[in-house]
PDB file of N, CA and C in Angstrom:
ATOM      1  N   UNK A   1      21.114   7.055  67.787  1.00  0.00           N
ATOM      2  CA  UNK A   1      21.784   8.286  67.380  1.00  0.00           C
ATOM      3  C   UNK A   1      21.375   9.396  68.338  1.00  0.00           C
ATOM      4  N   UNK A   2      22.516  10.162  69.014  1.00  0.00           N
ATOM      5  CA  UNK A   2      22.353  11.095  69.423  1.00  0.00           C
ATOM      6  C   UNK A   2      21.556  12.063  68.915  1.00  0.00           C
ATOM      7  N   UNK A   3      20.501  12.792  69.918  1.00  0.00           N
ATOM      8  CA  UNK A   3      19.866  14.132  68.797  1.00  0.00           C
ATOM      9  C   UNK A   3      19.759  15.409  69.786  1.00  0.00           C
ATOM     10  N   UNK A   4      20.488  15.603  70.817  1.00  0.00           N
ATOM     11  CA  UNK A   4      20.913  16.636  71.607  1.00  0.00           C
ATOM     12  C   UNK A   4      21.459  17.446  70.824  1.00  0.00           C
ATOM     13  N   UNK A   5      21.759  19.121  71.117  1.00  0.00           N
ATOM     14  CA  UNK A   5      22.415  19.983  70.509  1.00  0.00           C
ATOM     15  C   UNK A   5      23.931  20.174  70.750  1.00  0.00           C
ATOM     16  N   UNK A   6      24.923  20.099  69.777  1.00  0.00           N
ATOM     17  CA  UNK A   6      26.061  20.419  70.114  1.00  0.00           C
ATOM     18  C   UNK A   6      26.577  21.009  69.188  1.00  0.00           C
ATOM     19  N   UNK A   7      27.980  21.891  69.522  1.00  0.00           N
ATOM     20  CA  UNK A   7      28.306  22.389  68.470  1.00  0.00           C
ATOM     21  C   UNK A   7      29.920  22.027  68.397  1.00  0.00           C
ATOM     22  N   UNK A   8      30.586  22.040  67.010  1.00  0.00           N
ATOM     23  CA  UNK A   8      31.461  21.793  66.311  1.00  0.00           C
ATOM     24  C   UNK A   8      32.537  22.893  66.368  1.00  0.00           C
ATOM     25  N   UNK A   9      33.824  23.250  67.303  1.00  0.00           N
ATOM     26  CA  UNK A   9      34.815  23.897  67.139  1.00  0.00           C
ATOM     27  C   UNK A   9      35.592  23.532  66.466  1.00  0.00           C
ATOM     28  N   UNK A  10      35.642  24.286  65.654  1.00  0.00           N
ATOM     29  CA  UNK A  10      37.060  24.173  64.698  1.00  0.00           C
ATOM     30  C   UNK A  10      37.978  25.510  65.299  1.00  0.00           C
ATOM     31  N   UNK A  11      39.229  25.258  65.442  1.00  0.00           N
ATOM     32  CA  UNK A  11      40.547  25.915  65.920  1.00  0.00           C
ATOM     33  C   UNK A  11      41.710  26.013  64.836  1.00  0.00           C
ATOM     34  N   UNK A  12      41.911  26.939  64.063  1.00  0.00           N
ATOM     35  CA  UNK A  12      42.737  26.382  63.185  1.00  0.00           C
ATOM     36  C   UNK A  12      44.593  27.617  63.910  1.00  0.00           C
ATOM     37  N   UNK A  13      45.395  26.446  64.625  1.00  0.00           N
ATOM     38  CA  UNK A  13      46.685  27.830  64.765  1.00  0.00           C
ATOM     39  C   UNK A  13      47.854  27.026  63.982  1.00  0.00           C
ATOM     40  N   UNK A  14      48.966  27.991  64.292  1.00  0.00           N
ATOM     41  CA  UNK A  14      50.217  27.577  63.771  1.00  0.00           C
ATOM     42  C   UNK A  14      50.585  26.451  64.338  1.00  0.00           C
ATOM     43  N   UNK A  15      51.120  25.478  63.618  1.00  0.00           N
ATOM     44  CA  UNK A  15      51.693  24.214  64.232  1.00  0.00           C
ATOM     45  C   UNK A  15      52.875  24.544  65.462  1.00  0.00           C
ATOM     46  N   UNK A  16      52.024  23.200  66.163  1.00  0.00           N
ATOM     47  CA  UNK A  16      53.158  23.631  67.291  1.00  0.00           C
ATOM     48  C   UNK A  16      52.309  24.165  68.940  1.00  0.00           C
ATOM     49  N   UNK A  17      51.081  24.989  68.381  1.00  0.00           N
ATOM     50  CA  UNK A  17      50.277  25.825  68.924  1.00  0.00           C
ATOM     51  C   UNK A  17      49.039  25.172  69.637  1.00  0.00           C
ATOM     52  N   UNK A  18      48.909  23.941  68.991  1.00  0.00           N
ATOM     53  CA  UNK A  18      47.261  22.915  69.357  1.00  0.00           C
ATOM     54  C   UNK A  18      47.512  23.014  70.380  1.00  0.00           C
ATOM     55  N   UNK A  19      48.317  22.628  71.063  1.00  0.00           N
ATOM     56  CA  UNK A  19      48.903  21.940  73.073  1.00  0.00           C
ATOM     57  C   UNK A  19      47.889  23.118  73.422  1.00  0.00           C
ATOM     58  N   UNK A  20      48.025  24.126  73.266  1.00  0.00           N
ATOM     59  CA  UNK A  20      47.416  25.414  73.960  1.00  0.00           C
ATOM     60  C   UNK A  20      45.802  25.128  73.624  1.00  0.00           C
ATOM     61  N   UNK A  21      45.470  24.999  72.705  1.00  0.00           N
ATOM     62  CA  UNK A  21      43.845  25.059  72.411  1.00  0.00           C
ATOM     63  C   UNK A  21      43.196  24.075  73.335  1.00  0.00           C
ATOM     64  N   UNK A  22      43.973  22.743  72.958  1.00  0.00           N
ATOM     65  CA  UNK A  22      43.598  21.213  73.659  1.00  0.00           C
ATOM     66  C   UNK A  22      43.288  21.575  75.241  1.00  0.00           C
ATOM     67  N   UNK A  23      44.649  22.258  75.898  1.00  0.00           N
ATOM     68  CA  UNK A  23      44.807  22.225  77.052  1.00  0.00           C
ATOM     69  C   UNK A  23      43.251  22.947  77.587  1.00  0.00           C
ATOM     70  N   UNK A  24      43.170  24.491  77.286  1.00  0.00           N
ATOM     71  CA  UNK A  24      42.002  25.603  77.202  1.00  0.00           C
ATOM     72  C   UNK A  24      40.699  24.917  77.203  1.00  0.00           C
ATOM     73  N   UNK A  25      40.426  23.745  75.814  1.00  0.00           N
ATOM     74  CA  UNK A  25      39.009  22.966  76.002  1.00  0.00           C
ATOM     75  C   UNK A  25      39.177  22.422  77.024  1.00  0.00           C
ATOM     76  N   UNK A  26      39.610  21.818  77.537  1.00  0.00           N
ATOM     77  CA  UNK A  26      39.908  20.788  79.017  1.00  0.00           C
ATOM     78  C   UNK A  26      40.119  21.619  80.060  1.00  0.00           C
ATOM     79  N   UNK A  27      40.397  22.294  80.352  1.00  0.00           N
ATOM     80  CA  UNK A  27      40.331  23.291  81.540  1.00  0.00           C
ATOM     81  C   UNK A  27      38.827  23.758  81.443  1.00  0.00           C
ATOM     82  N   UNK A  28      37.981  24.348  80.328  1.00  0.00           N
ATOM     83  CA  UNK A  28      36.658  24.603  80.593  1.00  0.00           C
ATOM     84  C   UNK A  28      35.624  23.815  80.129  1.00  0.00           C
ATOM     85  N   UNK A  29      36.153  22.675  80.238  1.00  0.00           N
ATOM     86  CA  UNK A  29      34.881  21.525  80.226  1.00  0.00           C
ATOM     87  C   UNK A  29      35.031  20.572  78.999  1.00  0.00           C
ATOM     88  N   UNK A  30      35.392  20.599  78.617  1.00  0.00           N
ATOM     89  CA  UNK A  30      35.572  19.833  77.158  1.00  0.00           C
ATOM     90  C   UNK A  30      35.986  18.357  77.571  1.00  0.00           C
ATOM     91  N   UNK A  31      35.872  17.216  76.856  1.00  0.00           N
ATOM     92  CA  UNK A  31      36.696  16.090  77.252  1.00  0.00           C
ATOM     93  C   UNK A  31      37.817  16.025  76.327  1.00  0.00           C
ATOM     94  N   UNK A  32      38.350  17.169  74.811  1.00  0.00           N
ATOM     95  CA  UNK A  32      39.516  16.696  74.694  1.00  0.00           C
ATOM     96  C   UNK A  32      39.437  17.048  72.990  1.00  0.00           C
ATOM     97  N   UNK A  33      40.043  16.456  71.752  1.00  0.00           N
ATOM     98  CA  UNK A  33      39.678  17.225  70.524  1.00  0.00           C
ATOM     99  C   UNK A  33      40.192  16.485  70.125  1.00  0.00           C
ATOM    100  N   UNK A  34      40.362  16.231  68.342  1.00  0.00           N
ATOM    101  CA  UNK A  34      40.947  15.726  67.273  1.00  0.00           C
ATOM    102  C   UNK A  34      41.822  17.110  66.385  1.00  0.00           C
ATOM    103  N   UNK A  35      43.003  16.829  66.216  1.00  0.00           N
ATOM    104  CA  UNK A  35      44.021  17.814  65.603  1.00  0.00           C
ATOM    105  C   UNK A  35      44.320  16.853  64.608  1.00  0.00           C
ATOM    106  N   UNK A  36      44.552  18.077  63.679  1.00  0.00           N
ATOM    107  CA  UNK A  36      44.949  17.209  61.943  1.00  0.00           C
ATOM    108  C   UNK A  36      46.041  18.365  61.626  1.00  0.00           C
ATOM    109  N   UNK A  37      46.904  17.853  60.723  1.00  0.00           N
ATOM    110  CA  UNK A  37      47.703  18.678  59.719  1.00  0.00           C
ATOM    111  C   UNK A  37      47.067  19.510  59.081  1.00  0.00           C
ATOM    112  N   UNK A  38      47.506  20.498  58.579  1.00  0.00           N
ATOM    113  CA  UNK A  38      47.589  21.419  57.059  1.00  0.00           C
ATOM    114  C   UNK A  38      48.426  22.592  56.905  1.00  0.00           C
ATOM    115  N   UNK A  39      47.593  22.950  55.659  1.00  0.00           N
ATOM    116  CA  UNK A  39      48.914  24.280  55.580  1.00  0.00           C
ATOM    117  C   UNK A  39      47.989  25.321  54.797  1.00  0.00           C
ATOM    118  N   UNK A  40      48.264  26.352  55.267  1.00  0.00           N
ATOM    119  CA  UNK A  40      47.292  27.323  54.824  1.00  0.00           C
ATOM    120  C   UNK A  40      47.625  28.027  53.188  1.00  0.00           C
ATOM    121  N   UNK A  41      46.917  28.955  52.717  1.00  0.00           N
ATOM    122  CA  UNK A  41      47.117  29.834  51.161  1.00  0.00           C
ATOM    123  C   UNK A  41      46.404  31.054  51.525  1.00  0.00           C
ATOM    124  N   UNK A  42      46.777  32.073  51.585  1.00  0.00           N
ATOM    125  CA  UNK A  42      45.993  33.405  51.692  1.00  0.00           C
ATOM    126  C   UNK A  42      46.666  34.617  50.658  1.00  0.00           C
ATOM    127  N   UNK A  43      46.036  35.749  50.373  1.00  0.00           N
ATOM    128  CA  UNK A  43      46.340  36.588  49.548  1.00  0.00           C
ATOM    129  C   UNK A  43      47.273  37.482  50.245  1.00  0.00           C
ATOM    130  N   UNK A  44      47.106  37.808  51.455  1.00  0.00           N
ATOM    131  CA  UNK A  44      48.498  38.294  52.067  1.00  0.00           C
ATOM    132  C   UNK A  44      49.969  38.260  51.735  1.00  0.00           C
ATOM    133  N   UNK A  45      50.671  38.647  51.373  1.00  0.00           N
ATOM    134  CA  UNK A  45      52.165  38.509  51.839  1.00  0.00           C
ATOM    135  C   UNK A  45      53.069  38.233  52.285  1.00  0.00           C
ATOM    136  N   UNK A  46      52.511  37.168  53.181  1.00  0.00           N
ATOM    137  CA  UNK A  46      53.621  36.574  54.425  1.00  0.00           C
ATOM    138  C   UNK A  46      53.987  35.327  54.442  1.00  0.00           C
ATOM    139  N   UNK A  47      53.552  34.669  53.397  1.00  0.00           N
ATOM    140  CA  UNK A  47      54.010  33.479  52.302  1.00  0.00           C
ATOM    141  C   UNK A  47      55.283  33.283  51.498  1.00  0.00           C
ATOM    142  N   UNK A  48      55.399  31.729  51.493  1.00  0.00           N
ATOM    143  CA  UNK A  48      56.147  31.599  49.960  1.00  0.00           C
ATOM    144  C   UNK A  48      55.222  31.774  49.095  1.00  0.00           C
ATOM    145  N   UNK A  49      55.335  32.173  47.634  1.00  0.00           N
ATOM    146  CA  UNK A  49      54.292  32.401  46.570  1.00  0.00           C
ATOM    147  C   UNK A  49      54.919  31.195  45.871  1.00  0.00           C
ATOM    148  N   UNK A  50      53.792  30.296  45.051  1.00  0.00           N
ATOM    149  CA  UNK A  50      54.056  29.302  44.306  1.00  0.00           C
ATOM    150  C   UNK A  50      53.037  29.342  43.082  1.00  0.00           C
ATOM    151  N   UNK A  51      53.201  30.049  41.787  1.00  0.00           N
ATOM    152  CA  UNK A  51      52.716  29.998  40.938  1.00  0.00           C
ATOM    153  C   UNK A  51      51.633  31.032  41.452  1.00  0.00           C
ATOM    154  N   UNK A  52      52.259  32.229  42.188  1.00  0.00           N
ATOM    155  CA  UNK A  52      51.134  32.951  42.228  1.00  0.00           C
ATOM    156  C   UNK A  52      49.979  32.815  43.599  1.00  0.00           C
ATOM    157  N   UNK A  53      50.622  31.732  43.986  1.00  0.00           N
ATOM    158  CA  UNK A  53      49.667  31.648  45.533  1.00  0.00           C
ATOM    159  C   UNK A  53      50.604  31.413  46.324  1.00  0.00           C
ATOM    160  N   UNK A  54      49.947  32.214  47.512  1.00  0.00           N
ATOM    161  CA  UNK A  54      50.889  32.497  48.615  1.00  0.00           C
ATOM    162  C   UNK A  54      50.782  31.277  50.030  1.00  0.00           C
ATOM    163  N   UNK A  55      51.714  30.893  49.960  1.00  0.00           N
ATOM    164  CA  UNK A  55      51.747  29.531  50.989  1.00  0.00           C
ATOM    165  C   UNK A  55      52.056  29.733  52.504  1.00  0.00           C
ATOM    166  N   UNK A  56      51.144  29.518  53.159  1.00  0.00           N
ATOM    167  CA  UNK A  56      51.282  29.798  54.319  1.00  0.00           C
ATOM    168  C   UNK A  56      52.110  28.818  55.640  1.00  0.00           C
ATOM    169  N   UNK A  57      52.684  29.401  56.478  1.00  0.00           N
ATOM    170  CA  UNK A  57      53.288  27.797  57.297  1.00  0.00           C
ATOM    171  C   UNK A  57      52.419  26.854  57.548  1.00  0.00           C
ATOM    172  N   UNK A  58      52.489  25.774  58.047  1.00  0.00           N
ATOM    173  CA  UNK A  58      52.112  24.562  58.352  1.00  0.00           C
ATOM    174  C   UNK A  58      51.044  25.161  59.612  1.00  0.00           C
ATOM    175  N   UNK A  59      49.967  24.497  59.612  1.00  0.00           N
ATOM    176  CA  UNK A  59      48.538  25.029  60.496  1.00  0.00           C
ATOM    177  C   UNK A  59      47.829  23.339  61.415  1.00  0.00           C
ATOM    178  N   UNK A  60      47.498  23.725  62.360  1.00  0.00           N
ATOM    179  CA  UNK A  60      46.664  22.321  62.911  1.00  0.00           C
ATOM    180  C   UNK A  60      45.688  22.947  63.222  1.00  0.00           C
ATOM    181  N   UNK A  61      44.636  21.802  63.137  1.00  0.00           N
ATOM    182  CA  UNK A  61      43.274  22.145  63.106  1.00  0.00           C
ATOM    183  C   UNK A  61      42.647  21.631  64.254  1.00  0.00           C
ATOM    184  N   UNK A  62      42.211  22.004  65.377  1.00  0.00           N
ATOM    185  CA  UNK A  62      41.992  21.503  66.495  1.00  0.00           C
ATOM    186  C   UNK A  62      40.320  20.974  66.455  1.00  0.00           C
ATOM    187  N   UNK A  63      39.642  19.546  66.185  1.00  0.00           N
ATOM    188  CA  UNK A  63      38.334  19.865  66.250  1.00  0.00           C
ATOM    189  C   UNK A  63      37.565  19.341  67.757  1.00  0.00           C
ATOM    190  N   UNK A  64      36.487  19.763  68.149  1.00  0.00           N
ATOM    191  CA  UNK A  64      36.107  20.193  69.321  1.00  0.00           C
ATOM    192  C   UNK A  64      34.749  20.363  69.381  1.00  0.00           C
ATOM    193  N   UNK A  65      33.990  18.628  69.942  1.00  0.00           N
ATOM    194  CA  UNK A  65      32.860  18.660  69.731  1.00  0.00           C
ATOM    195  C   UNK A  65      32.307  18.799  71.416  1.00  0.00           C
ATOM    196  N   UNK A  66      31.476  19.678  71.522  1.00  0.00           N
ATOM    197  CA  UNK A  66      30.588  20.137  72.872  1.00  0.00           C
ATOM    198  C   UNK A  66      29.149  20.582  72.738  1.00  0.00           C
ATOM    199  N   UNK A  67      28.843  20.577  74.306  1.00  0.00           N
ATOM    200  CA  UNK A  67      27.085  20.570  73.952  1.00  0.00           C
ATOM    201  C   UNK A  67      27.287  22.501  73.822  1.00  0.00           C
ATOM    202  N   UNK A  68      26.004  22.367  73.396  1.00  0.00           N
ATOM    203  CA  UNK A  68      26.348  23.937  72.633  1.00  0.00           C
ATOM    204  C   UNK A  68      25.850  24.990  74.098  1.00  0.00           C
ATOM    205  N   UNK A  69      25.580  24.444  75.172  1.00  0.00           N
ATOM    206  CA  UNK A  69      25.656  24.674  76.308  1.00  0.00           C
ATOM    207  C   UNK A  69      26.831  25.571  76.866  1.00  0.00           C
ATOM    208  N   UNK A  70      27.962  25.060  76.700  1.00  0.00           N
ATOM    209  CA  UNK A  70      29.292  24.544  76.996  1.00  0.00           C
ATOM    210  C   UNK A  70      30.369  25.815  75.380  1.00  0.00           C
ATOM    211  N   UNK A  71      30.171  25.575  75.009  1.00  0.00           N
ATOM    212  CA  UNK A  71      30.507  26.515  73.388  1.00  0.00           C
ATOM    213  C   UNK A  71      30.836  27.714  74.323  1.00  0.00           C
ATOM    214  N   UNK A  72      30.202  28.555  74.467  1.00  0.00           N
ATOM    215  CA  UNK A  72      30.653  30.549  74.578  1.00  0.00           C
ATOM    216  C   UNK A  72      31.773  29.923  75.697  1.00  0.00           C
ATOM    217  N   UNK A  73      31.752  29.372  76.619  1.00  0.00           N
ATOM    218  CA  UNK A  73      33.073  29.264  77.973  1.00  0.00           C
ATOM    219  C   UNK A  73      33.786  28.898  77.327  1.00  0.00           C
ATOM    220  N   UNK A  74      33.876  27.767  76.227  1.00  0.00           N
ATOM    221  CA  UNK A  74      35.287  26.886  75.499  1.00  0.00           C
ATOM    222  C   UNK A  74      36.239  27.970  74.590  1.00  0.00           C
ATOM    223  N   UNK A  75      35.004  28.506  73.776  1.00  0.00           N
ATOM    224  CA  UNK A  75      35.448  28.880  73.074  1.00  0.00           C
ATOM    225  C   UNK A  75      36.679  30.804  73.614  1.00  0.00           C
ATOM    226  N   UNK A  76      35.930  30.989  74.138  1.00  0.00           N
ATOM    227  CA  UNK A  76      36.050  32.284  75.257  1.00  0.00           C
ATOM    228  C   UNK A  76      37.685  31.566  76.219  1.00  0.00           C
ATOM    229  N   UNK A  77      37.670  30.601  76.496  1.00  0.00           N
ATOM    230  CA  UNK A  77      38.704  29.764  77.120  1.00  0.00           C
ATOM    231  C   UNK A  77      40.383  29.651  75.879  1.00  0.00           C
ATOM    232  N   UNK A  78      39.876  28.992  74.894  1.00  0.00           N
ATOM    233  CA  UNK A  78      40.807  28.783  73.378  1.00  0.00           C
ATOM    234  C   UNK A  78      41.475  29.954  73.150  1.00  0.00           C
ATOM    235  N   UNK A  79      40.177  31.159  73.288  1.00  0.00           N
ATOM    236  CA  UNK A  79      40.844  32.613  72.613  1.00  0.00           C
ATOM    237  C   UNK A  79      41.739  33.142  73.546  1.00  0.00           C
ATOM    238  N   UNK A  80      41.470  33.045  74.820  1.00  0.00           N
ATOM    239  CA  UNK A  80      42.524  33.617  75.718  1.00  0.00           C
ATOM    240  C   UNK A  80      43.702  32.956  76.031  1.00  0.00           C
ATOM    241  N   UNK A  81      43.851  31.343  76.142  1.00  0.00           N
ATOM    242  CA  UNK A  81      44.936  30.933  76.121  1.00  0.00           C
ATOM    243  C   UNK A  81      45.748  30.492  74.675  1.00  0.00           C
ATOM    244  N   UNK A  82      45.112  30.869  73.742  1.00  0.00           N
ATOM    245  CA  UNK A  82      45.738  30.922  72.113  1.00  0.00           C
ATOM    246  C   UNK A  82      46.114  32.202  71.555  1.00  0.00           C
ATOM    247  N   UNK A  83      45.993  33.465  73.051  1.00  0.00           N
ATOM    248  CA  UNK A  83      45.768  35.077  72.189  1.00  0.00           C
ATOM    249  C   UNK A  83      45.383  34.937  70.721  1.00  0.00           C
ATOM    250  N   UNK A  84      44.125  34.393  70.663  1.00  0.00           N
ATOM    251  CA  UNK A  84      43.941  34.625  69.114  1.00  0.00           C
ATOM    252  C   UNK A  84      43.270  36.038  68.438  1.00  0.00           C
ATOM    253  N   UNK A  85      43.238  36.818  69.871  1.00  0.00           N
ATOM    254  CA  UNK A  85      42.848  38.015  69.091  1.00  0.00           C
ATOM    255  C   UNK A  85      44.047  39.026  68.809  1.00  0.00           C
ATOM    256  N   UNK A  86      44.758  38.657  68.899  1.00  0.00           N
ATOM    257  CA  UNK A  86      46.719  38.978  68.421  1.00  0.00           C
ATOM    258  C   UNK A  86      46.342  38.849  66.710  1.00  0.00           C
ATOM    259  N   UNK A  87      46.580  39.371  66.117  1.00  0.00           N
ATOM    260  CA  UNK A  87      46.867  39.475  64.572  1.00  0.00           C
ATOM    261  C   UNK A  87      47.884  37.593  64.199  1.00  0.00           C
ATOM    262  N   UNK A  88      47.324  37.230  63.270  1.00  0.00           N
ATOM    263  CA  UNK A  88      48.389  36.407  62.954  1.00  0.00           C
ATOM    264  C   UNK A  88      48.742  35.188  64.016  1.00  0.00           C
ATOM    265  N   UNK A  89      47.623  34.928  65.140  1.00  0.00           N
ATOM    266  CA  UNK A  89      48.115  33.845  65.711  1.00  0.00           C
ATOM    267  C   UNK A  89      47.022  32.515  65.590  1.00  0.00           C
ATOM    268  N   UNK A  90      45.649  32.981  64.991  1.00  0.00           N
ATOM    269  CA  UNK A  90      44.416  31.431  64.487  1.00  0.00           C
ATOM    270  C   UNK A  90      43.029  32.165  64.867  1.00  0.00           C
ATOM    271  N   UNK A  91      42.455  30.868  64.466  1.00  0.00           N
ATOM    272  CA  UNK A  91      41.386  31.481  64.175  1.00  0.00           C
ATOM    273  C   UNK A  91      40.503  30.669  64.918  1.00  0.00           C
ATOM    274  N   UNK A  92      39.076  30.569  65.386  1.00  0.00           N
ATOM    275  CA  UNK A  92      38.278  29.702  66.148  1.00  0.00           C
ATOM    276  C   UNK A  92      36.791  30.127  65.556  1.00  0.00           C
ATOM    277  N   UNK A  93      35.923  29.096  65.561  1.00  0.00           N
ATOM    278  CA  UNK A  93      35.021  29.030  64.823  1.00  0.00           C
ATOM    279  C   UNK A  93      33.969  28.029  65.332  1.00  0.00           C
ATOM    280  N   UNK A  94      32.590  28.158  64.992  1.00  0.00           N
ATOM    281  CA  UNK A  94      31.787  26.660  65.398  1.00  0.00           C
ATOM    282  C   UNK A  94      30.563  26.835  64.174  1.00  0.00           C
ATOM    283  N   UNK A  95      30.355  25.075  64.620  1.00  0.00           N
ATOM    284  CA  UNK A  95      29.457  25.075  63.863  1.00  0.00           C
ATOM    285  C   UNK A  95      28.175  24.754  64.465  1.00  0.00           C
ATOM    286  N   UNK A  96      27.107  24.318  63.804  1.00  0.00           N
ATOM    287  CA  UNK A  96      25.894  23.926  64.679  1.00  0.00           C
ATOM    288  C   UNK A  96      26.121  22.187  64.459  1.00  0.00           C
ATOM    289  N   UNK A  97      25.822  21.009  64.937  1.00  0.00           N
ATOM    290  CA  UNK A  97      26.136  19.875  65.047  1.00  0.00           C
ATOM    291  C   UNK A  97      24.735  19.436  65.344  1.00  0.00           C
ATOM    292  N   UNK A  98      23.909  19.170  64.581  1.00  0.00           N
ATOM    293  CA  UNK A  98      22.569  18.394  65.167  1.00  0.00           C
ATOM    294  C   UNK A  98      22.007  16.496  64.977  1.00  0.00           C
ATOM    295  N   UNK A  99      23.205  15.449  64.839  1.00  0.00           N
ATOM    296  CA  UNK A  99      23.138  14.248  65.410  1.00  0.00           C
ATOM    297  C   UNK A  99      24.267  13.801  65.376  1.00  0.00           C
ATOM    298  N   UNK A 100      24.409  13.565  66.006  1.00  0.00           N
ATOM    299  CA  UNK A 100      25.940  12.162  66.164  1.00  0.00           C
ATOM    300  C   UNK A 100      25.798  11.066  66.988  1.00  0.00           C
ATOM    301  N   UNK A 101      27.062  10.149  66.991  1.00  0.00           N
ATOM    302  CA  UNK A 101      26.728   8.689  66.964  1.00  0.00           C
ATOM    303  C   UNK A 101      28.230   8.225  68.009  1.00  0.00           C
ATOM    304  N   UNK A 102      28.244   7.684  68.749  1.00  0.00           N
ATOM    305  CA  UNK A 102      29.710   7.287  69.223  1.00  0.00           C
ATOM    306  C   UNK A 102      30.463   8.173  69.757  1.00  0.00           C
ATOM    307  N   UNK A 103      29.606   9.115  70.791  1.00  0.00           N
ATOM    308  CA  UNK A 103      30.069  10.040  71.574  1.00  0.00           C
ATOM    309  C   UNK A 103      29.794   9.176  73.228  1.00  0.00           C
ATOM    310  N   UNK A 104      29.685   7.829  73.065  1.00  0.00           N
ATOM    311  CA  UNK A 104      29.263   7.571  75.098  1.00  0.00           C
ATOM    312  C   UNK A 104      29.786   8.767  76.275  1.00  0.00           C
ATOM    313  N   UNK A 105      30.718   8.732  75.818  1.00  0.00           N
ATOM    314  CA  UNK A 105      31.900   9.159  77.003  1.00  0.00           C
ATOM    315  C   UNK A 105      31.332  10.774  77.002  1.00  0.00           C
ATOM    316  N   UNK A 106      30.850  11.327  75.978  1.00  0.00           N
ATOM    317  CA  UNK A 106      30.197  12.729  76.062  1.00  0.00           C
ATOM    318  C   UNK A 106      28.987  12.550  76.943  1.00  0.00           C
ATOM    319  N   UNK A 107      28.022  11.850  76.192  1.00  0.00           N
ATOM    320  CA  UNK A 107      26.362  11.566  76.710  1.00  0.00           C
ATOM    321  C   UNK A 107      26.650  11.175  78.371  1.00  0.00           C
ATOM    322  N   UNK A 108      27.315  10.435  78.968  1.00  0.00           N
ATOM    323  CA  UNK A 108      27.534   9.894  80.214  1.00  0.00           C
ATOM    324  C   UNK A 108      27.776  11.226  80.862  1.00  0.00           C
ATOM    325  N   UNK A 109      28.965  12.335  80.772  1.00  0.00           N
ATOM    326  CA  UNK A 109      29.383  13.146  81.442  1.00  0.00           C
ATOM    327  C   UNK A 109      27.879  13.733  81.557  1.00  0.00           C
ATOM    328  N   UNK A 110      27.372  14.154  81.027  1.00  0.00           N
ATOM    329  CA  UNK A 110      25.848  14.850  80.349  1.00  0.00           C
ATOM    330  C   UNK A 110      24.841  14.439  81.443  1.00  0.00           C
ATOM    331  N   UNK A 111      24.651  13.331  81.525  1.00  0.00           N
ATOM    332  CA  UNK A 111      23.934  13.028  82.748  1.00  0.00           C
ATOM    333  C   UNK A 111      24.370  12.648  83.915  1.00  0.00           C
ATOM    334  N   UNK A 112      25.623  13.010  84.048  1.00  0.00           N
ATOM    335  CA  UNK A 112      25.860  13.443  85.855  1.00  0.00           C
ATOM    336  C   UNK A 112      25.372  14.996  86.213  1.00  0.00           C
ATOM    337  N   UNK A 113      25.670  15.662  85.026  1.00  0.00           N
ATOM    338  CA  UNK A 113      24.832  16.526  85.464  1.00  0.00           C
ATOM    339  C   UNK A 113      24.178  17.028  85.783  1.00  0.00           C
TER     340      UNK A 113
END
């Protein structure tokens, strides 16, 4: 088991929008991400309301594991080619990540360095 430091991006934009995040990690170092479906609920207004909760469009979740080395450029990379500091276009986030397992292709890049 891996026990290097890395950290966990989560990207959450409007569907449709991942291509841009994906592309951004890979241009500043990243080897690449896992995107999932969803759909958001917020108290805002800019929803369908369904029983009182407000439904937001359809959202992908870009996730984005890097050495935490590597984090402030990726993430700094995502925001500018996602304008996510535009009102209303996602959100980017990390976490702290301290073991994982079945990353080779990470650990290898790691020591060419």
């Amino acid at each position: 088991m891996e026990e290097k430091k890395y950290e966990l991006i989560v990207t959450i934009v409007d569907r449709g929008f991942s291509d841009n995040v994906v592309d951004a990690t890979r241009e500043a170092g990243a080897s690449g991400g896992t995107i999932i479906y969803g759909r958001g609920s917020s108290t805002k207004e800019n929803g369908t309301s369904i029983f009182g909760i407000n439904i937001m469009p359809e959202k992908e979740v870009v996730f984005t594991l890097v050495e935490s080395s590597k984090k402030k450029e990726i993430m700094k990379a995502i925001c500018e080619k996602s304008n996510l500091n535009a009102e209303g276009k996602g959100i980017s986030f990390s976490l702290p990540v301290n073991k994982v397992t079945g990353i080779a292709h990470i650990t290898k890049s790691v020591e060419k360095d």
